[in-house]
N, C-alpha and C. Protein backbone atom coordinates (compact mmCIF):
# COMPACT_ATOMS: atom_id res chain seq x y z
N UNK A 1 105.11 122.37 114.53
CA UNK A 1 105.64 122.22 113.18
C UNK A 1 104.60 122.80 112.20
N UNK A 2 104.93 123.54 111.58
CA UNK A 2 104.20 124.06 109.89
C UNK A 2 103.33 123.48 109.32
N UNK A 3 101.90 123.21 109.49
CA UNK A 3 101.34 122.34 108.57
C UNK A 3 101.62 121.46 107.32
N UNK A 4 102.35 122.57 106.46
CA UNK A 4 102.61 121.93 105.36
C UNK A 4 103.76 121.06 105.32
N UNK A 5 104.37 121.50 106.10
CA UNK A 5 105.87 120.36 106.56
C UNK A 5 105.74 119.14 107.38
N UNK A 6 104.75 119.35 108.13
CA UNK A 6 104.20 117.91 108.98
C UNK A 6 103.64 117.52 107.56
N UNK A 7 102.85 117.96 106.46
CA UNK A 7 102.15 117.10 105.59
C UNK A 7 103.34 116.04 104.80
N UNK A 8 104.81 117.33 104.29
CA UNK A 8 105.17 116.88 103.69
C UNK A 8 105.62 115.51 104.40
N UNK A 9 106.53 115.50 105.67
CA UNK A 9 106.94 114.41 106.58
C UNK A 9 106.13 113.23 106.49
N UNK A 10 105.06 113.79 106.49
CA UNK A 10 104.00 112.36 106.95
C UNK A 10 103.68 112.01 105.95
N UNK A 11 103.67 112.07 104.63
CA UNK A 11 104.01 111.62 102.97
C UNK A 11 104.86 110.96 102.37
N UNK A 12 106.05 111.93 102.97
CA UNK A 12 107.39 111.03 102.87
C UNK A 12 107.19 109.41 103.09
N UNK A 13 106.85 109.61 104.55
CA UNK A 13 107.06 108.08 105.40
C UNK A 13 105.86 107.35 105.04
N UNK A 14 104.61 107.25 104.86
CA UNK A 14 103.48 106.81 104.50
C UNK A 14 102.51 107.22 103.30
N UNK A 15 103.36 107.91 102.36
CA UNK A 15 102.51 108.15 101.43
C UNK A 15 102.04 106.78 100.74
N UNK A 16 103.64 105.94 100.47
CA UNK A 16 103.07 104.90 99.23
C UNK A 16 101.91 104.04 100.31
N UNK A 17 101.27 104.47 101.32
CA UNK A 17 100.55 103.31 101.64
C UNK A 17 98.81 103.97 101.48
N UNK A 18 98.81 105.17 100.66
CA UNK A 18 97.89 105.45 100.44
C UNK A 18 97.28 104.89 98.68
N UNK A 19 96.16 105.15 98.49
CA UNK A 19 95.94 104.52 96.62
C UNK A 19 96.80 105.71 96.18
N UNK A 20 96.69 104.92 94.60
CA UNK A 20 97.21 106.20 93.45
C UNK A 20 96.72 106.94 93.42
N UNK A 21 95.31 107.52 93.23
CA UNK A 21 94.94 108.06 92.97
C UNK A 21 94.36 109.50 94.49
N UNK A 22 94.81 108.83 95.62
CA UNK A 22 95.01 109.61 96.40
C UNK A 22 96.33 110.12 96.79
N UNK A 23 97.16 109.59 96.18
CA UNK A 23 98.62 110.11 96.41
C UNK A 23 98.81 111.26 95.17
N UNK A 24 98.35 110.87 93.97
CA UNK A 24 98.55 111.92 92.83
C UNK A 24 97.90 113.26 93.25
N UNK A 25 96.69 113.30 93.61
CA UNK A 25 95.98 114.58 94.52
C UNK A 25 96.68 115.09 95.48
N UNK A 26 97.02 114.30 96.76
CA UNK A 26 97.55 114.53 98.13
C UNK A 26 99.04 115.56 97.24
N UNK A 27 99.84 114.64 96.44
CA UNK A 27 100.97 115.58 95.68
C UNK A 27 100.87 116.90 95.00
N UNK A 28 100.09 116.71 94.52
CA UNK A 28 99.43 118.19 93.65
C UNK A 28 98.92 119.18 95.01
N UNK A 29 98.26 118.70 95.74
CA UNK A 29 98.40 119.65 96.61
C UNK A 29 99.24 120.40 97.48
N UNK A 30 99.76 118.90 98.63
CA UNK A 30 100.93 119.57 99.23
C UNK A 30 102.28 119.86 98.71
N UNK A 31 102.75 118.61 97.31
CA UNK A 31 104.09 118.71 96.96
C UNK A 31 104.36 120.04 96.12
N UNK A 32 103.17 119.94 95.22
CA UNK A 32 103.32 120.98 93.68
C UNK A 32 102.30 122.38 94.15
N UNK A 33 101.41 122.60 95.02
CA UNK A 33 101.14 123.78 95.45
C UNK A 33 100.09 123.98 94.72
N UNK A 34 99.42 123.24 94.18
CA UNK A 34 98.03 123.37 92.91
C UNK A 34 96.90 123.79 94.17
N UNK A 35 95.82 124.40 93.75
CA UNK A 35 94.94 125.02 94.32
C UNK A 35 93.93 123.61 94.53
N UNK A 36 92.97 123.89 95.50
CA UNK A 36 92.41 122.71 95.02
C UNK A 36 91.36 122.58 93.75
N UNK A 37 90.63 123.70 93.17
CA UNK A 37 90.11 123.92 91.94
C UNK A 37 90.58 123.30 90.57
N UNK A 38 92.19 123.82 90.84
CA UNK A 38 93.06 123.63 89.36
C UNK A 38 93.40 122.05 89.57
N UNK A 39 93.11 121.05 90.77
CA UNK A 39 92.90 120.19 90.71
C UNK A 39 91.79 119.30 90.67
N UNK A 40 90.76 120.27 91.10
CA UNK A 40 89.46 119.41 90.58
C UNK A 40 89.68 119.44 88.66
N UNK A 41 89.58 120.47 88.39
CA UNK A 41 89.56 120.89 87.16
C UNK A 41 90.66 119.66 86.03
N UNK A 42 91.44 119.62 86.78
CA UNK A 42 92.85 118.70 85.57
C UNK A 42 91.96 117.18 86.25
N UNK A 43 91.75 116.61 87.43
CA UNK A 43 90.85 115.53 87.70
C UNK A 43 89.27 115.00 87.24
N UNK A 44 88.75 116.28 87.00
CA UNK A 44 87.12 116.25 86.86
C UNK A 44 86.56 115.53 88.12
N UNK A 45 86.78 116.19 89.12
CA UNK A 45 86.08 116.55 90.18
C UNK A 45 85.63 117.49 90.33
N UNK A 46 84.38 117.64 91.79
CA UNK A 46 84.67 119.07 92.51
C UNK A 46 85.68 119.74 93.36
N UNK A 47 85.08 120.33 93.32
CA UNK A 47 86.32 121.27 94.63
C UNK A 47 86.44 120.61 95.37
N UNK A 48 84.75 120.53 96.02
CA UNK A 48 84.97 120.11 97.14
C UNK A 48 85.36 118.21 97.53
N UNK A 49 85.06 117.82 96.68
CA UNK A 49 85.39 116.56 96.09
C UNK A 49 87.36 116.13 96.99
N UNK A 50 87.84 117.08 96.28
CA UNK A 50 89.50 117.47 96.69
C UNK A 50 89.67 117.54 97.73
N UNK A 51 88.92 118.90 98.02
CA UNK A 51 88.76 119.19 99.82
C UNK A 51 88.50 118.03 100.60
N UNK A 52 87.91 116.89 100.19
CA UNK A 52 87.35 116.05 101.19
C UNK A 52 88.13 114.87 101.37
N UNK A 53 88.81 114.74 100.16
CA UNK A 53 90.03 113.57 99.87
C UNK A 53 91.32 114.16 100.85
N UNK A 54 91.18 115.43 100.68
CA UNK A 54 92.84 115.71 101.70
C UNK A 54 92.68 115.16 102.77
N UNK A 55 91.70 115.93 103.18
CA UNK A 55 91.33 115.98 104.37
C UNK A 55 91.70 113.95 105.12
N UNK A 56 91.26 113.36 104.14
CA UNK A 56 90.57 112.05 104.36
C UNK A 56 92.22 111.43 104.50
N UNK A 57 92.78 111.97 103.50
CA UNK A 57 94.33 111.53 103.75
C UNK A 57 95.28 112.23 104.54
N UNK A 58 95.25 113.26 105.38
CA UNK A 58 95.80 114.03 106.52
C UNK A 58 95.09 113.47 107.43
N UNK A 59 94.01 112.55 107.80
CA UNK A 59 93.39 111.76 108.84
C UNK A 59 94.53 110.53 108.98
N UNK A 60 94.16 109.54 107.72
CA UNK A 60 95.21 108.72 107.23
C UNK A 60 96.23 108.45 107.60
N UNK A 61 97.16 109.57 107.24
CA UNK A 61 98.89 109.64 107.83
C UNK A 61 98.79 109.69 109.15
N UNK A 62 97.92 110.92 109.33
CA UNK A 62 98.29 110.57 110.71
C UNK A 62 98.39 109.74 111.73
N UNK A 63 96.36 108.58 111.48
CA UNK A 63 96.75 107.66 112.38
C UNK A 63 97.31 106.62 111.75
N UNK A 64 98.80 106.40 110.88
CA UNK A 64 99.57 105.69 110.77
C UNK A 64 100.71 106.26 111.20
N UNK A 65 101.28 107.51 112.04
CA UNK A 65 101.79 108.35 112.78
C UNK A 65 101.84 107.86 114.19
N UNK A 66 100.55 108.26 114.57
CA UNK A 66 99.85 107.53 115.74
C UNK A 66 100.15 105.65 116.39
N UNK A 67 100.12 105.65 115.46
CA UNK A 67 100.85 104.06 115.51
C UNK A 67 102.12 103.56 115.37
N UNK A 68 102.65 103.86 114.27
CA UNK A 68 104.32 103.28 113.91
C UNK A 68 105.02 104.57 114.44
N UNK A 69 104.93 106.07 114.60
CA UNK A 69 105.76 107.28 115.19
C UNK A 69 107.22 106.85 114.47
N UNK A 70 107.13 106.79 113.34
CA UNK A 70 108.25 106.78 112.83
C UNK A 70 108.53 108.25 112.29
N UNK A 71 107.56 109.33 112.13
CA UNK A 71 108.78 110.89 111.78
C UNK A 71 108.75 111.19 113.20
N UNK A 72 108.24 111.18 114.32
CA UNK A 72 108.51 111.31 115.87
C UNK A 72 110.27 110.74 115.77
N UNK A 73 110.42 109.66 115.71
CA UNK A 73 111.53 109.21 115.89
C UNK A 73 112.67 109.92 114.96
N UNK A 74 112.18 109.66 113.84
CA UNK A 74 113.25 110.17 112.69
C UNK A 74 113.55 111.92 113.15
N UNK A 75 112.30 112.72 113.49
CA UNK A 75 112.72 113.63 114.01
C UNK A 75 113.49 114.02 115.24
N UNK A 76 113.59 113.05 116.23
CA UNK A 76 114.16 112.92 117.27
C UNK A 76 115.50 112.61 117.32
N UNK A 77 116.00 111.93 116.03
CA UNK A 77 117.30 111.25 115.73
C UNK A 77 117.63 112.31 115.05
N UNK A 78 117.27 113.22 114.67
CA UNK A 78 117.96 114.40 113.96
C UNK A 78 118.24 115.63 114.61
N UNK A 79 117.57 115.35 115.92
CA UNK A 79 117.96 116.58 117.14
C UNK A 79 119.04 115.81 117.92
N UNK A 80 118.83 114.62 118.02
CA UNK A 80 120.45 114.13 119.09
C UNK A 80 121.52 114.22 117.41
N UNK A 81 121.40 114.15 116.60
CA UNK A 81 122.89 114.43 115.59
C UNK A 81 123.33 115.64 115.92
N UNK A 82 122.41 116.46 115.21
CA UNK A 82 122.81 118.14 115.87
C UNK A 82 123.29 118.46 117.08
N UNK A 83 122.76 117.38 117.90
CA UNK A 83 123.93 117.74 119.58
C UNK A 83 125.15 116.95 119.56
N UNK A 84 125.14 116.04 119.00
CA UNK A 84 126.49 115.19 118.66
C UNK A 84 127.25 116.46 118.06
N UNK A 85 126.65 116.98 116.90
CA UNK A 85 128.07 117.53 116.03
C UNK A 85 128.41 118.73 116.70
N UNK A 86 127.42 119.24 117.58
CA UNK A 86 127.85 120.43 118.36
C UNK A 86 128.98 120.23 119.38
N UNK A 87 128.85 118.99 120.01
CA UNK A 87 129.47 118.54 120.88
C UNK A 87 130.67 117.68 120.38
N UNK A 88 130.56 117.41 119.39
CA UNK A 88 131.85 117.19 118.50
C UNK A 88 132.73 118.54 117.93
N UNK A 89 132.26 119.48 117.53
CA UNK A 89 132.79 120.88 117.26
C UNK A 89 133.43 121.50 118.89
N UNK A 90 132.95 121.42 119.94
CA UNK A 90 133.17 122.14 121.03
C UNK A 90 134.36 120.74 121.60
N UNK A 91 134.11 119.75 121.29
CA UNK A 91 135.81 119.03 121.72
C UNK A 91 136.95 119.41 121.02
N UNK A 92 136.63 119.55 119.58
CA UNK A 92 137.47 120.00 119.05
C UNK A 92 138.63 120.85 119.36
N UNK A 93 137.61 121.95 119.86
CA UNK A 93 138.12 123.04 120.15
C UNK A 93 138.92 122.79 121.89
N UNK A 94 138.19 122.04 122.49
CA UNK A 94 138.40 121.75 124.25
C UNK A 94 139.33 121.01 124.46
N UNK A 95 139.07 119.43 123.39
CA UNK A 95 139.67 117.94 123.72
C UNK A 95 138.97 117.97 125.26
N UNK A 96 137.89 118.38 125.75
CA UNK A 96 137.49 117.87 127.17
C UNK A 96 136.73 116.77 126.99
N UNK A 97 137.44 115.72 127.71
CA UNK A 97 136.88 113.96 127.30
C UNK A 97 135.77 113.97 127.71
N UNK A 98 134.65 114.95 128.83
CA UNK A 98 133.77 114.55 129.32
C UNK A 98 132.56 115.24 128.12
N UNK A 99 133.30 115.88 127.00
CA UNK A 99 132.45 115.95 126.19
C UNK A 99 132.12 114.63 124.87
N UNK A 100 133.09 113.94 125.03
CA UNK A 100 133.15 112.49 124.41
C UNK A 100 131.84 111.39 124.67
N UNK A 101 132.05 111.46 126.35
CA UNK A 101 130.96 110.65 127.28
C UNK A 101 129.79 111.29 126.68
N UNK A 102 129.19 112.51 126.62
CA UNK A 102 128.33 113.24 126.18
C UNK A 102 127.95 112.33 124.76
N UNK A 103 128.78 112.76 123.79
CA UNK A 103 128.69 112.15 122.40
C UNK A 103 128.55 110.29 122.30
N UNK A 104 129.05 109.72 123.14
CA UNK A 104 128.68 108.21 123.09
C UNK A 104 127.42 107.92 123.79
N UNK A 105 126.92 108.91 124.22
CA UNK A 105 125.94 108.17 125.58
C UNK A 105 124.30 108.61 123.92
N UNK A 106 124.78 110.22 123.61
CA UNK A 106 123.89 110.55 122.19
C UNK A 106 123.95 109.40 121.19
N UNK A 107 124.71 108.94 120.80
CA UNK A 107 125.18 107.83 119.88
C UNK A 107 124.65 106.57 120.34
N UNK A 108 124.47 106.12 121.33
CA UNK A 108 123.70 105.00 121.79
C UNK A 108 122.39 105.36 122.10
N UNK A 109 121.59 106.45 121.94
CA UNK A 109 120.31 106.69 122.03
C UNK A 109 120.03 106.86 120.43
N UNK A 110 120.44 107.17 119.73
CA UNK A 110 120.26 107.19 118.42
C UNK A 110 120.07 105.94 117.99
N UNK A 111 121.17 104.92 118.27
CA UNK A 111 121.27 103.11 117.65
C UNK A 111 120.21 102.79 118.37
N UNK A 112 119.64 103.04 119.60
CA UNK A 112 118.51 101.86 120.54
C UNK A 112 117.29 102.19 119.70
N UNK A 113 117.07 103.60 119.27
CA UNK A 113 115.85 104.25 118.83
C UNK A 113 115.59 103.56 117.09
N UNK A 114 116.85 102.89 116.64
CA UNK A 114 116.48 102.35 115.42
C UNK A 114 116.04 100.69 115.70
C-alpha cells in the first residue's frame, strides 16, 4: 500500500487517539500536503522538530495497528464486498445457485470479522 494512504488509513482509525497538537501537524502533513518547513514556519518550530513528530506518530499508529488491526480488517471486509458484488453481478446474469452459496458463505465472513 502507498505510504501516504496507509498514513491516511491509519489516521482515520487512530488519529483522535493521538494529542492536538500532534494531530494538527500529522494533518498538515499527510491530509493538506504542507511541506514540513511551511509547517515548522506557521508552528514556530524546526524542521526538523516536524520531521521528528511524524515520524513519532507513524510509530504510534502503527503500533496501535499492531494491536487492535482494525484497517487490516476493515480492509479485508472491503475485498470480500467486492467479491460479493461480483458474484452477485455474475448470478445475475447465470441465476447459478452455487454462486449464492459463494455469496452467503462471503457474507458470514464479513459478520464474524465484525
Amino acid at each position: 500500500m502507498e505510504k501516504i494512504v496507509e498514513q491516511g488509513l491509519l489516521y482515520d482509525f487512530y488519529g483522535e487517539l493521538l494529542t492536538a497538537h500532534q494531530r494538527r501537524i500529522y494533518e498538515d502533513v499527510v491530509l493538506n500536503d504542507l511541506s514540513p518547513s511551511e509547517i515548522a514556519k506557521e508552528q514556530g518550530i524546526s524542521r526538523q522538530g516536524v520531521h521528528d513528530l511524524i515520524k513519532r506518530c507513524d510509530k504510534l499508529l502503527e503500533e496501535y495497528e499492531a494491536k487492535l488491526q482494525l484497517v487490516a480488517k476493515f480492509m479485508k471486509g472491503r475485498e470480500l464486498a467486492a467479491r460479493m458484488d461480483e458474484l452477485a453481478e455474475e448470478w445475475a446474469r447465470t441465476k447459478d445457485t452455487s454462486l449464492m452459496i459463494q455469496i452467503r458463505r462471503l457474507s458470514g465472513e464479513i459478520t464474524s470479522a465484525l
